[in-house]
Protein backbone atom coordinates (compact mmCIF):
# COMPACT_ATOMS: atom_id res chain seq x y z
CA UNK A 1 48.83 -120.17 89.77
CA UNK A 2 49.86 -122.77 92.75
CA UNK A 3 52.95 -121.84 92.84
CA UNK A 4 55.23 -118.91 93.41
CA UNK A 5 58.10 -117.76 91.02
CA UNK A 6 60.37 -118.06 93.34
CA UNK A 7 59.60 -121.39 94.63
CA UNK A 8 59.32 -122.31 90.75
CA UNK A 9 62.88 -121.22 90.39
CA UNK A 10 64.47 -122.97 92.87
CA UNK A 11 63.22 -126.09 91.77
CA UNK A 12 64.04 -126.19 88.02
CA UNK A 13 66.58 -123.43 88.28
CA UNK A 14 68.50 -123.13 84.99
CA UNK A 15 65.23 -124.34 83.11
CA UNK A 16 64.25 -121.47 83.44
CA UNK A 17 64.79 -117.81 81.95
CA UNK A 18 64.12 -114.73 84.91
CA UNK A 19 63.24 -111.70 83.60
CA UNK A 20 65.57 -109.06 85.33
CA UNK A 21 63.65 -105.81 83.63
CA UNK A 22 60.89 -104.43 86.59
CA UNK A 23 57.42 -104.71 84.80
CA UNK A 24 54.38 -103.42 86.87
CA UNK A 25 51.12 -105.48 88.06
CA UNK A 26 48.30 -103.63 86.65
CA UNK A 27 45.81 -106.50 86.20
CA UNK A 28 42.95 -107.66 89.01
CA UNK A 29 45.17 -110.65 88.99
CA UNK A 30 49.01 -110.92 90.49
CA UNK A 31 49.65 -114.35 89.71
CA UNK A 32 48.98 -115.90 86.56
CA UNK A 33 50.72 -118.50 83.92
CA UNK A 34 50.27 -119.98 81.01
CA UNK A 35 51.27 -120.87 76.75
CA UNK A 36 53.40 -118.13 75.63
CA UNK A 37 51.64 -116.20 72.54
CA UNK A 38 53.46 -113.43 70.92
CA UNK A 39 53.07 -109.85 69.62
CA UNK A 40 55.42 -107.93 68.14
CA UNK A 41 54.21 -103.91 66.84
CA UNK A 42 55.39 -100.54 68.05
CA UNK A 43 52.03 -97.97 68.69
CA UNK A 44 49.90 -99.96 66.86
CA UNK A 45 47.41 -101.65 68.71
CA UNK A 46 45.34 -103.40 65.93
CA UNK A 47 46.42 -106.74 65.59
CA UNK A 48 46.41 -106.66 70.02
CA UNK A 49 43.09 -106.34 69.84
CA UNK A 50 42.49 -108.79 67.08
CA UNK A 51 43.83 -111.40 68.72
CA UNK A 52 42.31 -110.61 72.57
CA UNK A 53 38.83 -110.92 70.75
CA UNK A 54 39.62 -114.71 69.86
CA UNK A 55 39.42 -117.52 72.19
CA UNK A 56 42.61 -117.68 74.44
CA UNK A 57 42.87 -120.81 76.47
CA UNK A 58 44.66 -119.86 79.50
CA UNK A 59 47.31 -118.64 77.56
CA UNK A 60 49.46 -115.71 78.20
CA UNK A 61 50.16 -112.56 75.24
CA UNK A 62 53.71 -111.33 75.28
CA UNK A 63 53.62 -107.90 73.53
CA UNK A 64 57.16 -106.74 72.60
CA UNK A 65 55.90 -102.79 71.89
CA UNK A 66 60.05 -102.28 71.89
CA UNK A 67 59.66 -100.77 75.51
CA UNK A 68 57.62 -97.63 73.61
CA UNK A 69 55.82 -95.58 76.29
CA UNK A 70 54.40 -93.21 74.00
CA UNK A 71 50.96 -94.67 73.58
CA UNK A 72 48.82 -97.40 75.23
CA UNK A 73 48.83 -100.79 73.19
CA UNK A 74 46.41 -102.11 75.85
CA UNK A 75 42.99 -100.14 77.09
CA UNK A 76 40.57 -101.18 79.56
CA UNK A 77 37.93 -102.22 76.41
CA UNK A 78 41.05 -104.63 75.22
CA UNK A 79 41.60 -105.98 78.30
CA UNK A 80 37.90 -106.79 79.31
CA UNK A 81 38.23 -108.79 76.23
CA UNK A 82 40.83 -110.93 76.66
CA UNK A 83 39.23 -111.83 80.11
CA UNK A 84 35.87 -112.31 78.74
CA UNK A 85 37.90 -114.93 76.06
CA UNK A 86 39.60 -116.95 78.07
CA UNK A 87 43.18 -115.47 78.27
CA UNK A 88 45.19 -115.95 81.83
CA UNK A 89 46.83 -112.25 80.94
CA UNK A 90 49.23 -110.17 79.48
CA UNK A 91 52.96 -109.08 79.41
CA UNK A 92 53.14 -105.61 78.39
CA UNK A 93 56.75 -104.25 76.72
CA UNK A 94 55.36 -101.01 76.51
CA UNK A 95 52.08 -98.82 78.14
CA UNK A 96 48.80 -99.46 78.71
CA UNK A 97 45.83 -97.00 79.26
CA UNK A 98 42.79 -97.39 81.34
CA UNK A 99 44.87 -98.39 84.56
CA UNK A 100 42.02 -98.13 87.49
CA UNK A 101 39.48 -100.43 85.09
CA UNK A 102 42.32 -103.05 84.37
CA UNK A 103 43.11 -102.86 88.03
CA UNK A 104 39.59 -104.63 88.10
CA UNK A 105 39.61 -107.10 85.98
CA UNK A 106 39.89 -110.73 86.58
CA UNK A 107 42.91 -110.56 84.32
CA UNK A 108 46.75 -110.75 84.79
CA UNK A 109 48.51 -107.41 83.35
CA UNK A 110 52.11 -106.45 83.90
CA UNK A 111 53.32 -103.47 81.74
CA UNK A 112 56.67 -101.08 82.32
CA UNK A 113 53.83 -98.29 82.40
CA UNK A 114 50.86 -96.23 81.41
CA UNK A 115 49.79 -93.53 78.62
CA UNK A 116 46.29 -91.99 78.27
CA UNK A 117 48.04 -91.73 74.11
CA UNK A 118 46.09 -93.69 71.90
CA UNK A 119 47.95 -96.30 69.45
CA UNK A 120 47.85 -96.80 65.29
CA UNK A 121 45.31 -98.95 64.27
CA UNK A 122 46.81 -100.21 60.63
CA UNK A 123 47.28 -103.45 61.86
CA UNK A 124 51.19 -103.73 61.49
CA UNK A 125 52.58 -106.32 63.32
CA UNK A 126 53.67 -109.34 63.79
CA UNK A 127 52.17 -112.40 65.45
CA UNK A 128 53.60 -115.32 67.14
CA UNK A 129 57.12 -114.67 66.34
CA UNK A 130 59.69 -115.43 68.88
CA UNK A 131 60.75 -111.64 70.76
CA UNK A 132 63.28 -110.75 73.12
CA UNK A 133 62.88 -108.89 76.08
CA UNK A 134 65.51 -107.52 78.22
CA UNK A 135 67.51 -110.51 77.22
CA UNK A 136 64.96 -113.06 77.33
CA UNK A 137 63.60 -115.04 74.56
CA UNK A 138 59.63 -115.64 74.56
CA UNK A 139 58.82 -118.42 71.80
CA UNK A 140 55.27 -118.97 71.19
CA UNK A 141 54.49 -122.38 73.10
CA UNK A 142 56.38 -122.23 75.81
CA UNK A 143 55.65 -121.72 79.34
CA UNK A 144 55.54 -118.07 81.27
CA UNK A 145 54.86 -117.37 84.84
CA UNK A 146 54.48 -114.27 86.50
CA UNK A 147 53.63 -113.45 89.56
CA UNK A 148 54.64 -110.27 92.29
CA UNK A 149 58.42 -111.17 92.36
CA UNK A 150 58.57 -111.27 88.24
CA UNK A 151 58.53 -113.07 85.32
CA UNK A 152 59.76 -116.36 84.65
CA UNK A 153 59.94 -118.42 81.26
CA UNK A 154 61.33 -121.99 80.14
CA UNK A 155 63.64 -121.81 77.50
């Protein structure tokens, strides 16, 4: 990423959606942007790491685990995979696991926090829906940029 949040923000301003809830930088990599892609589930981590394995083009997953800390949706084996495919990182509403391997990784991770817990793995879930987070709307297709100041997303 070239450019920081905040110098994002005061250019297009208004454009853009800042997300006000504190998320924490897990990942090897701070800074990272790209295509929104959605996940909505609550501690079920199947359809995560269905969609990690699967080629991600810079993009960026939004998972909406409803702010659930109760088990990870997002372990260090997950993770590795969406680097190893190609995705520029993940936003996290909800745990992870794992958070010294993440830490790591070539990967951008925020998350609100971490659970050894495992998740479900049935698969429920839904994918690239539009989900709200603390207030702010993450449609599949647009834009998201995070970075040590936070998270900001064209509406």
């Amino acid at each position: 990423m070239s450019i920081s949040t905040a110098d994002l923000y005061d250019e297009r301003g208004d454009a853009l959606d800042s997300l006000s809830l504190q998320f924490q930088d897990i990942g090897g990599r701070v800074a990272f942007d790209g295509p929104v892609r959605t996940i909505r589930c609550h501690r079920d981590n199947a359809l995560v790491k269905e969609v990690l394995a699967t080629a991600g083009g810079g993009a960026v997953l939004v998972i909406d685990g409803g702010g659930s800390l109760e088990s990870a949706l997002v372990g260090d084996l997950i993770a590795a995979s969406a680097g190893d495919n190609g995705w520029a990182g993940l936003i996290v509403h909800g745990a992870i696991r794992d958070r010294d391997a993440i830490g790591r990784l070539d990967l951008g991770v925020k998350a609100l926090g971490s659970n050894p817990r495992k998740s479900a793995k049935q698969g429920v879930g839904e994918l690239d829906v539009a989900v709200e987070i603390g207030g702010v709307v993450f449609r599949p297709g647009a834009h998201v940029w995070a970075d040590a100041d936070g998270i900001l997303v064209e509406h």
